[in-house]
Structures are given as C-alpha cells and as structure tokens.
PDB file of N, CA and C in Angstrom:
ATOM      1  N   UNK A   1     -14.081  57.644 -56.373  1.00  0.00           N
ATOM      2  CA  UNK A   1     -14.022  57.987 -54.967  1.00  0.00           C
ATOM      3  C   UNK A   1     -14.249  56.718 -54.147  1.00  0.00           C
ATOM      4  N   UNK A   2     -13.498  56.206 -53.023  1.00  0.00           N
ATOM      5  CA  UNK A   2     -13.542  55.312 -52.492  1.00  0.00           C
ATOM      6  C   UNK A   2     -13.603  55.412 -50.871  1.00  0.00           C
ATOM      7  N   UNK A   3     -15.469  55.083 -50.720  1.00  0.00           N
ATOM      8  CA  UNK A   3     -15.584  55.309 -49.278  1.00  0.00           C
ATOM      9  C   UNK A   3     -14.994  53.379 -48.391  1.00  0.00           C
ATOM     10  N   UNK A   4     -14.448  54.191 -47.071  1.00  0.00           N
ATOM     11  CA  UNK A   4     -13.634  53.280 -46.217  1.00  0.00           C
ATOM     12  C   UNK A   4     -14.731  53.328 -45.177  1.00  0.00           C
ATOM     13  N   UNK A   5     -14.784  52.439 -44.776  1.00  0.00           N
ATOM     14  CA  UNK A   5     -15.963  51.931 -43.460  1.00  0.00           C
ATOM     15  C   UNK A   5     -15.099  52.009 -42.671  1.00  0.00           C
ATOM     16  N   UNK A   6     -14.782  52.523 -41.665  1.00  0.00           N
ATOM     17  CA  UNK A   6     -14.024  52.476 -40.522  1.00  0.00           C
ATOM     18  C   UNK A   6     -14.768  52.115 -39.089  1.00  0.00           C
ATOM     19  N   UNK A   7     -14.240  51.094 -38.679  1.00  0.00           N
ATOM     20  CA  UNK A   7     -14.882  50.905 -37.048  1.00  0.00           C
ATOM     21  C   UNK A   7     -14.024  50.571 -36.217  1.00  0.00           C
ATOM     22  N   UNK A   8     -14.330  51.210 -34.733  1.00  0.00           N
ATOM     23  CA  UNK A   8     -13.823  51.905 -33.725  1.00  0.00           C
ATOM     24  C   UNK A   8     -13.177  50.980 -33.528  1.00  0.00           C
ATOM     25  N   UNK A   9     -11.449  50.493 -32.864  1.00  0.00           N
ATOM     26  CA  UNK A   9     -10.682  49.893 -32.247  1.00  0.00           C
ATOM     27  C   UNK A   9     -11.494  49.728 -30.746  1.00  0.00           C
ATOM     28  N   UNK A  10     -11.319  47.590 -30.746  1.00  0.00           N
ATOM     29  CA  UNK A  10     -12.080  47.914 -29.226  1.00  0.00           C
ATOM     30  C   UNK A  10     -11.188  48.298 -27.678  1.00  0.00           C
ATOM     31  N   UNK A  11     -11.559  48.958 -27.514  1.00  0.00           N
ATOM     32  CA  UNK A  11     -11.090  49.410 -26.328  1.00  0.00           C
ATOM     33  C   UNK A  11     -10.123  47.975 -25.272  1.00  0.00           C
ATOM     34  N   UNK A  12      -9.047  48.626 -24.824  1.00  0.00           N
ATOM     35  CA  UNK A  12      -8.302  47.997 -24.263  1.00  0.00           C
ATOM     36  C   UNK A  12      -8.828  47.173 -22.944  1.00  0.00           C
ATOM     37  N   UNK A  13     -10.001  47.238 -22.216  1.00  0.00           N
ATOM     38  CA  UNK A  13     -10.716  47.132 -21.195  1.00  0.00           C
ATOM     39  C   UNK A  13     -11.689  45.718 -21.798  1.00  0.00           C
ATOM     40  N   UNK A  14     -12.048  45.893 -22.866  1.00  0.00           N
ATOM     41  CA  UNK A  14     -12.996  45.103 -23.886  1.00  0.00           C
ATOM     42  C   UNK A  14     -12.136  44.006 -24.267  1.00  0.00           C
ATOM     43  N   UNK A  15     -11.230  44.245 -24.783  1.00  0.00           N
ATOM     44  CA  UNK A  15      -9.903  43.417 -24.932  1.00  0.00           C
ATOM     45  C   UNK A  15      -9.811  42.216 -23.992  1.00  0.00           C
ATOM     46  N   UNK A  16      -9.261  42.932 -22.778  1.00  0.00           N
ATOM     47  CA  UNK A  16      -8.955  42.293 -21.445  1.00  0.00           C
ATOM     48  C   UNK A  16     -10.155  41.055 -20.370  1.00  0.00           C
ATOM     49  N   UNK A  17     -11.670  42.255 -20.495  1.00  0.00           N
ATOM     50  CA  UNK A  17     -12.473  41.603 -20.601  1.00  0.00           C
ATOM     51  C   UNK A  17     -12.777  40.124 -20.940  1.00  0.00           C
ATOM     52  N   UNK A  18     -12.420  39.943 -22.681  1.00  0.00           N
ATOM     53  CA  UNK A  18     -12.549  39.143 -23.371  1.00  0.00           C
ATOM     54  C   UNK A  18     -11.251  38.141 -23.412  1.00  0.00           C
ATOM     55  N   UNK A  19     -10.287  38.391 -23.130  1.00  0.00           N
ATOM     56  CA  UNK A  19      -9.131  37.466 -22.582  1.00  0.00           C
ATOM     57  C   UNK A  19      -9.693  36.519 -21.236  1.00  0.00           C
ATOM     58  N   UNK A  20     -10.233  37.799 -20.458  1.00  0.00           N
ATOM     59  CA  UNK A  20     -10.220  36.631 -19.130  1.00  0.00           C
ATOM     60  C   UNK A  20     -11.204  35.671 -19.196  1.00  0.00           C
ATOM     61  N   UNK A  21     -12.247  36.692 -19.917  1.00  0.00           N
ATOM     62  CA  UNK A  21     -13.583  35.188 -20.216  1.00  0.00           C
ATOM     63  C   UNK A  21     -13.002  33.522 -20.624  1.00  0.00           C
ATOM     64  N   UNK A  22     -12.085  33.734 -21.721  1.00  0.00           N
ATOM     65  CA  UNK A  22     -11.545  32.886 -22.802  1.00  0.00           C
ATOM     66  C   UNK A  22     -11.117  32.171 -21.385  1.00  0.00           C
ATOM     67  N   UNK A  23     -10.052  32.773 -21.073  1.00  0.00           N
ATOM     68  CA  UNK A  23      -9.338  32.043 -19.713  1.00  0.00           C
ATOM     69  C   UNK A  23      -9.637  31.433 -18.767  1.00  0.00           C
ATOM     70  N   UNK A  24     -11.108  31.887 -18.080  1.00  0.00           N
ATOM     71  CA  UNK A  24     -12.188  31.309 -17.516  1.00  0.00           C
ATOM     72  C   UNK A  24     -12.957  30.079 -17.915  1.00  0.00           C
ATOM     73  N   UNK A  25     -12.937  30.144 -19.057  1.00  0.00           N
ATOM     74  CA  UNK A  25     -14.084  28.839 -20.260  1.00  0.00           C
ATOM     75  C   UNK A  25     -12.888  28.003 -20.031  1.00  0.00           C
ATOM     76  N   UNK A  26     -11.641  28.142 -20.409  1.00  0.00           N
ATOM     77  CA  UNK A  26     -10.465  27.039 -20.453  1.00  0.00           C
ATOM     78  C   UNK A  26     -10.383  26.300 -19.136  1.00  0.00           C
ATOM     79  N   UNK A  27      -9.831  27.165 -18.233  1.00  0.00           N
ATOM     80  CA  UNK A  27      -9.617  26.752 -16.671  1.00  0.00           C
ATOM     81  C   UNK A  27     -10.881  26.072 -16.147  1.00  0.00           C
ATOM     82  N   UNK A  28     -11.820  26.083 -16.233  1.00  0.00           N
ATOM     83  CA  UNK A  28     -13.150  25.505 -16.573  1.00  0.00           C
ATOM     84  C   UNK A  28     -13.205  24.151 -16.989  1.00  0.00           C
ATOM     85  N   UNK A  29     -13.394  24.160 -18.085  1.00  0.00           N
ATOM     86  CA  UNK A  29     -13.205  22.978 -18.851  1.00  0.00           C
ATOM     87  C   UNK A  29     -12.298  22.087 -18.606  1.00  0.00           C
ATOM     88  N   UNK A  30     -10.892  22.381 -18.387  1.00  0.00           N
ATOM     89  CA  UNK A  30     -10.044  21.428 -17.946  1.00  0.00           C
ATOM     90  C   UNK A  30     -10.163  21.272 -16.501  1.00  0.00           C
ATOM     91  N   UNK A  31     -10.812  21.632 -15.980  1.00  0.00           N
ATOM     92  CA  UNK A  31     -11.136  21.477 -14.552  1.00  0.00           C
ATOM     93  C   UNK A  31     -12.396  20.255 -14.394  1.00  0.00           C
ATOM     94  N   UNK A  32     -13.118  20.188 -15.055  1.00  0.00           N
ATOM     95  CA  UNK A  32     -14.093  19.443 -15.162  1.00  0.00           C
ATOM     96  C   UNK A  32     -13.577  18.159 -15.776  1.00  0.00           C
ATOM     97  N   UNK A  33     -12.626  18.300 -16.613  1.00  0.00           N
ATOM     98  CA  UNK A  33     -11.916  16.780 -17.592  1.00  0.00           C
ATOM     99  C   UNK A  33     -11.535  16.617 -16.370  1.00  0.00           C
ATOM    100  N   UNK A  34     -10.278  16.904 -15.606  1.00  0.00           N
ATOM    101  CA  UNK A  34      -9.760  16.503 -14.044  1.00  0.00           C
ATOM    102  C   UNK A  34     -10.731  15.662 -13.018  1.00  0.00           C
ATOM    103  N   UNK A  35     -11.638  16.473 -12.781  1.00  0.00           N
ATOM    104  CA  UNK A  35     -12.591  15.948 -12.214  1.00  0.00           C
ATOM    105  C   UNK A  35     -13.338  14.632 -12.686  1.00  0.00           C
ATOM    106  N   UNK A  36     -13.285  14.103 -13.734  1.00  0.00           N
ATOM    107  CA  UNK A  36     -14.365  13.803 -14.374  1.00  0.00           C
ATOM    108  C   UNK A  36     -13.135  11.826 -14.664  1.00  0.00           C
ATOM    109  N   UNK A  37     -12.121  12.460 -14.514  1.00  0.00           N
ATOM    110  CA  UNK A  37     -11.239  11.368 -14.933  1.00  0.00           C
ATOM    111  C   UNK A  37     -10.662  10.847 -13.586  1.00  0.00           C
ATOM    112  N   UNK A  38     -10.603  12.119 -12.908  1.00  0.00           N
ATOM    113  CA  UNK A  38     -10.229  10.973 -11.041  1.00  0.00           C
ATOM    114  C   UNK A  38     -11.798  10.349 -10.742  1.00  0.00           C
ATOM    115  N   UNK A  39     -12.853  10.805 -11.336  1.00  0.00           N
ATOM    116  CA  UNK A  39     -14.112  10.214 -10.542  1.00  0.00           C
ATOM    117  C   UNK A  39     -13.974   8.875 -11.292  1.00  0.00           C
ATOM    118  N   UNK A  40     -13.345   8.816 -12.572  1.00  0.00           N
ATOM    119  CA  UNK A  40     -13.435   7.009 -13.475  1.00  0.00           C
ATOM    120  C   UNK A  40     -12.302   6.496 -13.214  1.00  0.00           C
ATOM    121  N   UNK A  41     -11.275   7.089 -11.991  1.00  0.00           N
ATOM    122  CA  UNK A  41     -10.559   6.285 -11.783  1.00  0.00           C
ATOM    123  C   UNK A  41     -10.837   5.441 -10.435  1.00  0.00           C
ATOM    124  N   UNK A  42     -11.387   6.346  -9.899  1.00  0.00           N
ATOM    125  CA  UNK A  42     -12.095   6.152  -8.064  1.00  0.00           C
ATOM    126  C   UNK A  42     -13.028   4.825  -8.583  1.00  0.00           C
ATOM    127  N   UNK A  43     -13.704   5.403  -9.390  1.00  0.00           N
ATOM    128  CA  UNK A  43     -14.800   4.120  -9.760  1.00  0.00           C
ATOM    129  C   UNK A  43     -14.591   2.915  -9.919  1.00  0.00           C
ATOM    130  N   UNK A  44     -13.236   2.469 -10.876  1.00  0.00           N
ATOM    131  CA  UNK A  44     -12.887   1.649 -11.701  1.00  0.00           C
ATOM    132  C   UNK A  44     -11.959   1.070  -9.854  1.00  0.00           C
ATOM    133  N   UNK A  45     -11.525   1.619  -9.490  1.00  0.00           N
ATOM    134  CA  UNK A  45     -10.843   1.167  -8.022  1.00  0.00           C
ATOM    135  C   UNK A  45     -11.638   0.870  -6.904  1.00  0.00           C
ATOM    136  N   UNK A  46     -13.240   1.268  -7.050  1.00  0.00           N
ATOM    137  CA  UNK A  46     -14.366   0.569  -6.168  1.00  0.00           C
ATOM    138  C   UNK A  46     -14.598  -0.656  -6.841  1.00  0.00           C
ATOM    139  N   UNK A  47     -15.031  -0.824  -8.075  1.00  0.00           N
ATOM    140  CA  UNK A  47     -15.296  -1.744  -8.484  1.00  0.00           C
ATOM    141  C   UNK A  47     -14.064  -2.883  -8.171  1.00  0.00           C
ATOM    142  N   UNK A  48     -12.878  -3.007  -8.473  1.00  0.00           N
ATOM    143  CA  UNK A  48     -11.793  -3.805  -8.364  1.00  0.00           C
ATOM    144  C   UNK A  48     -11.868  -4.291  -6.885  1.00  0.00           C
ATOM    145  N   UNK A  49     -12.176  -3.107  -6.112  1.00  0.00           N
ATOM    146  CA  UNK A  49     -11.613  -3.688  -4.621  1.00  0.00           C
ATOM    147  C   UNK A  49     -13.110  -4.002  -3.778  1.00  0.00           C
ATOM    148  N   UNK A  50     -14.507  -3.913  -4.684  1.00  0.00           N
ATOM    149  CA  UNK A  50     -15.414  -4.818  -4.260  1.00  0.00           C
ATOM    150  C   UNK A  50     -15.365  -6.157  -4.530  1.00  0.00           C
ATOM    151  N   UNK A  51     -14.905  -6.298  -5.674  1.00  0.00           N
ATOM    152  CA  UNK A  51     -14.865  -7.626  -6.455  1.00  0.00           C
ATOM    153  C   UNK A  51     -13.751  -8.471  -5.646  1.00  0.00           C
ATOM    154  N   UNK A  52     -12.721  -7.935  -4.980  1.00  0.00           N
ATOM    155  CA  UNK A  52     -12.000  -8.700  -4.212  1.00  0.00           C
ATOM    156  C   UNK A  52     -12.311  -9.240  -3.003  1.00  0.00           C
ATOM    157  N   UNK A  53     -13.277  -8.085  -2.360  1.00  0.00           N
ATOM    158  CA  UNK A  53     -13.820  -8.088  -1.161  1.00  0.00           C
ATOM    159  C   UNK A  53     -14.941  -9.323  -1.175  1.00  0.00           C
ATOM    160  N   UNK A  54     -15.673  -9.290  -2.327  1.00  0.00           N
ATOM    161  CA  UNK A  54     -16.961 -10.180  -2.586  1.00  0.00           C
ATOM    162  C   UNK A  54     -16.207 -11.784  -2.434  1.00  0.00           C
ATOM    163  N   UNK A  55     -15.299 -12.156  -3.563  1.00  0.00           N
ATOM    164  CA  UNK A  55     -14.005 -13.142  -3.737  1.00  0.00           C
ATOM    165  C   UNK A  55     -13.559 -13.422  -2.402  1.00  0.00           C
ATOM    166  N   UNK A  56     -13.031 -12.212  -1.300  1.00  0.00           N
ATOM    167  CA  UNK A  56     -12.711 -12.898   0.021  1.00  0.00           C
ATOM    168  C   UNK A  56     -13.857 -13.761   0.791  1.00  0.00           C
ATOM    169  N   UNK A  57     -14.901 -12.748   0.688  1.00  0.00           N
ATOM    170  CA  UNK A  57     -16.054 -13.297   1.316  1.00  0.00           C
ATOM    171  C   UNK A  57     -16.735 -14.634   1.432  1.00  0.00           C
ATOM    172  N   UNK A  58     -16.442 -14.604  -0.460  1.00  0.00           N
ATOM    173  CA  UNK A  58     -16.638 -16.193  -0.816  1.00  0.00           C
ATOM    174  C   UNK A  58     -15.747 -17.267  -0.086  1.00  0.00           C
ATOM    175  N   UNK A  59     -14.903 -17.476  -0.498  1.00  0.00           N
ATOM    176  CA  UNK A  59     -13.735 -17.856   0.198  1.00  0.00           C
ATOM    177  C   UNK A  59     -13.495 -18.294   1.384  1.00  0.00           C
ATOM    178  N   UNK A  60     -13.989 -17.438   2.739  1.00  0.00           N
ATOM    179  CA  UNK A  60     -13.779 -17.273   3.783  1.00  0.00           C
ATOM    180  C   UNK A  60     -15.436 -18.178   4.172  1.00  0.00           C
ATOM    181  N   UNK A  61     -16.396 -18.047   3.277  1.00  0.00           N
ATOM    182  CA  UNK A  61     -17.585 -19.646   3.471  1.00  0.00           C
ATOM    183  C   UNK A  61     -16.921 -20.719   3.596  1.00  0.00           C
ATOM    184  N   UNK A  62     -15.970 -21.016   3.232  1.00  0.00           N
ATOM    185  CA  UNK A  62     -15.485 -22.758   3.167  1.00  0.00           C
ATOM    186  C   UNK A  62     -14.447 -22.669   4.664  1.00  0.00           C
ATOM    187  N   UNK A  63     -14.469 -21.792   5.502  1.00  0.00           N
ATOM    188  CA  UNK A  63     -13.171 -21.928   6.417  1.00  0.00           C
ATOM    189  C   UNK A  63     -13.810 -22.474   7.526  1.00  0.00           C
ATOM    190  N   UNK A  64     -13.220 -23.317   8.659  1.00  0.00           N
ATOM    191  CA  UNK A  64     -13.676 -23.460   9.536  1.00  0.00           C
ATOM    192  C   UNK A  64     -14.173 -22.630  10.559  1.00  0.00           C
ATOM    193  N   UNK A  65     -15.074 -22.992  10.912  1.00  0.00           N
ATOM    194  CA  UNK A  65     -15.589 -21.249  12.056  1.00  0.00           C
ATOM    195  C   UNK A  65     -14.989 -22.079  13.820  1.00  0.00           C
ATOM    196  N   UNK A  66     -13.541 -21.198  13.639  1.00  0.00           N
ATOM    197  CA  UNK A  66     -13.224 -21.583  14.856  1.00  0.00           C
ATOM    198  C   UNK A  66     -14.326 -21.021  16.162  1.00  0.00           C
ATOM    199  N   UNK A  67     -14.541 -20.137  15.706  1.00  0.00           N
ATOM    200  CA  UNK A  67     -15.149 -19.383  17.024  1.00  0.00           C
ATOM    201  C   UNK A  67     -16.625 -20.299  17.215  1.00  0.00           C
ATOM    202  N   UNK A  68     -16.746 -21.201  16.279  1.00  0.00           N
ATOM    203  CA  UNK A  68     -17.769 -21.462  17.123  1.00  0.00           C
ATOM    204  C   UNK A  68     -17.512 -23.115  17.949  1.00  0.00           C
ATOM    205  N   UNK A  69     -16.513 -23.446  17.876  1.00  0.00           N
ATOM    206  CA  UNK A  69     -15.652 -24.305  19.406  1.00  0.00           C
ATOM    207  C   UNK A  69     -15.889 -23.966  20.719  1.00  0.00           C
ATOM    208  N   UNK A  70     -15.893 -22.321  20.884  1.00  0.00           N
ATOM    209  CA  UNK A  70     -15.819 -21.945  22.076  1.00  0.00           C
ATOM    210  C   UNK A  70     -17.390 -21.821  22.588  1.00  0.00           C
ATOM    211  N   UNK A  71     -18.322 -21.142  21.543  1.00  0.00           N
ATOM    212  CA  UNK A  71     -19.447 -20.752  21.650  1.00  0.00           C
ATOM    213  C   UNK A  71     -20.879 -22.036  22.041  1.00  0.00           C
ATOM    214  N   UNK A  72     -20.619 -22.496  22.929  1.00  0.00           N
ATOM    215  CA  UNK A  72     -21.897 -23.128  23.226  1.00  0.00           C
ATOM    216  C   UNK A  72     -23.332 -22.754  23.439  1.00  0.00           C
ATOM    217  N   UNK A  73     -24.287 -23.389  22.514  1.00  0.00           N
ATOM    218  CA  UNK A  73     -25.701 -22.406  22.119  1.00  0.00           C
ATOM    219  C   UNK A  73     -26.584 -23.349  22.609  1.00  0.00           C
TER     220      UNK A  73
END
C-alpha cells in the first residue's frame, strides 16, 4: 500500500503575491546599481574638473595682475 503526501496547490493570489515581491527585489536592486554608478561617474567628473580648476589656478599665479595698474593703494 502506498501512502501519497499530498499538499495543497498554492493559491493563485500566493502565486502573484510572490511574483511581484521577486519583481520588486529586482527593480530594486538594479535601481540602486544605476544609482550607485552615475554617483562614480559624477565623482570621477568632480575630481577631473577640480584638478583642472586647481591647474588653472596655478597657472593664472604667474600672470600679470593687470588690474592692479589701475588700482592705486
């Protein structure tokens, strides 16, 4: 004689449930990689365009300071 364990089919609601979770965790997650990869690109483009800014700065020490021709102190 051969007893069969049978358990209940989950309900179509349970199902659906459990789809959208899945769908939620995904949309999620790749939402955060998005995020997470424009913030190291923003970064990597502060850094570049301080370093240029710093470089002008330097630079702009060796120029003559016209304005101070006009400025008598």
């Amino acid at each position: 004689m051969h007893h069969f364990l049978l358990e209940p089919c989950p309900s179509s609601a349970a199902i659906w449930d459990d789809t959208l979770k899945v769908h939620q965790l995904t949309y999620d997650f790749y939402s955060e990689v998005s995020y997470r990869q424009e913030f190291d690109a923003y970064c990597q483009w502060y850094e570049e365009t301080a370093a240029k800014h710093r470089a002008e700065a330097e630079s702009m020490k060796n120029d003559i300071n016209i304005l101070g021709w006009f400025c008598h102190s």
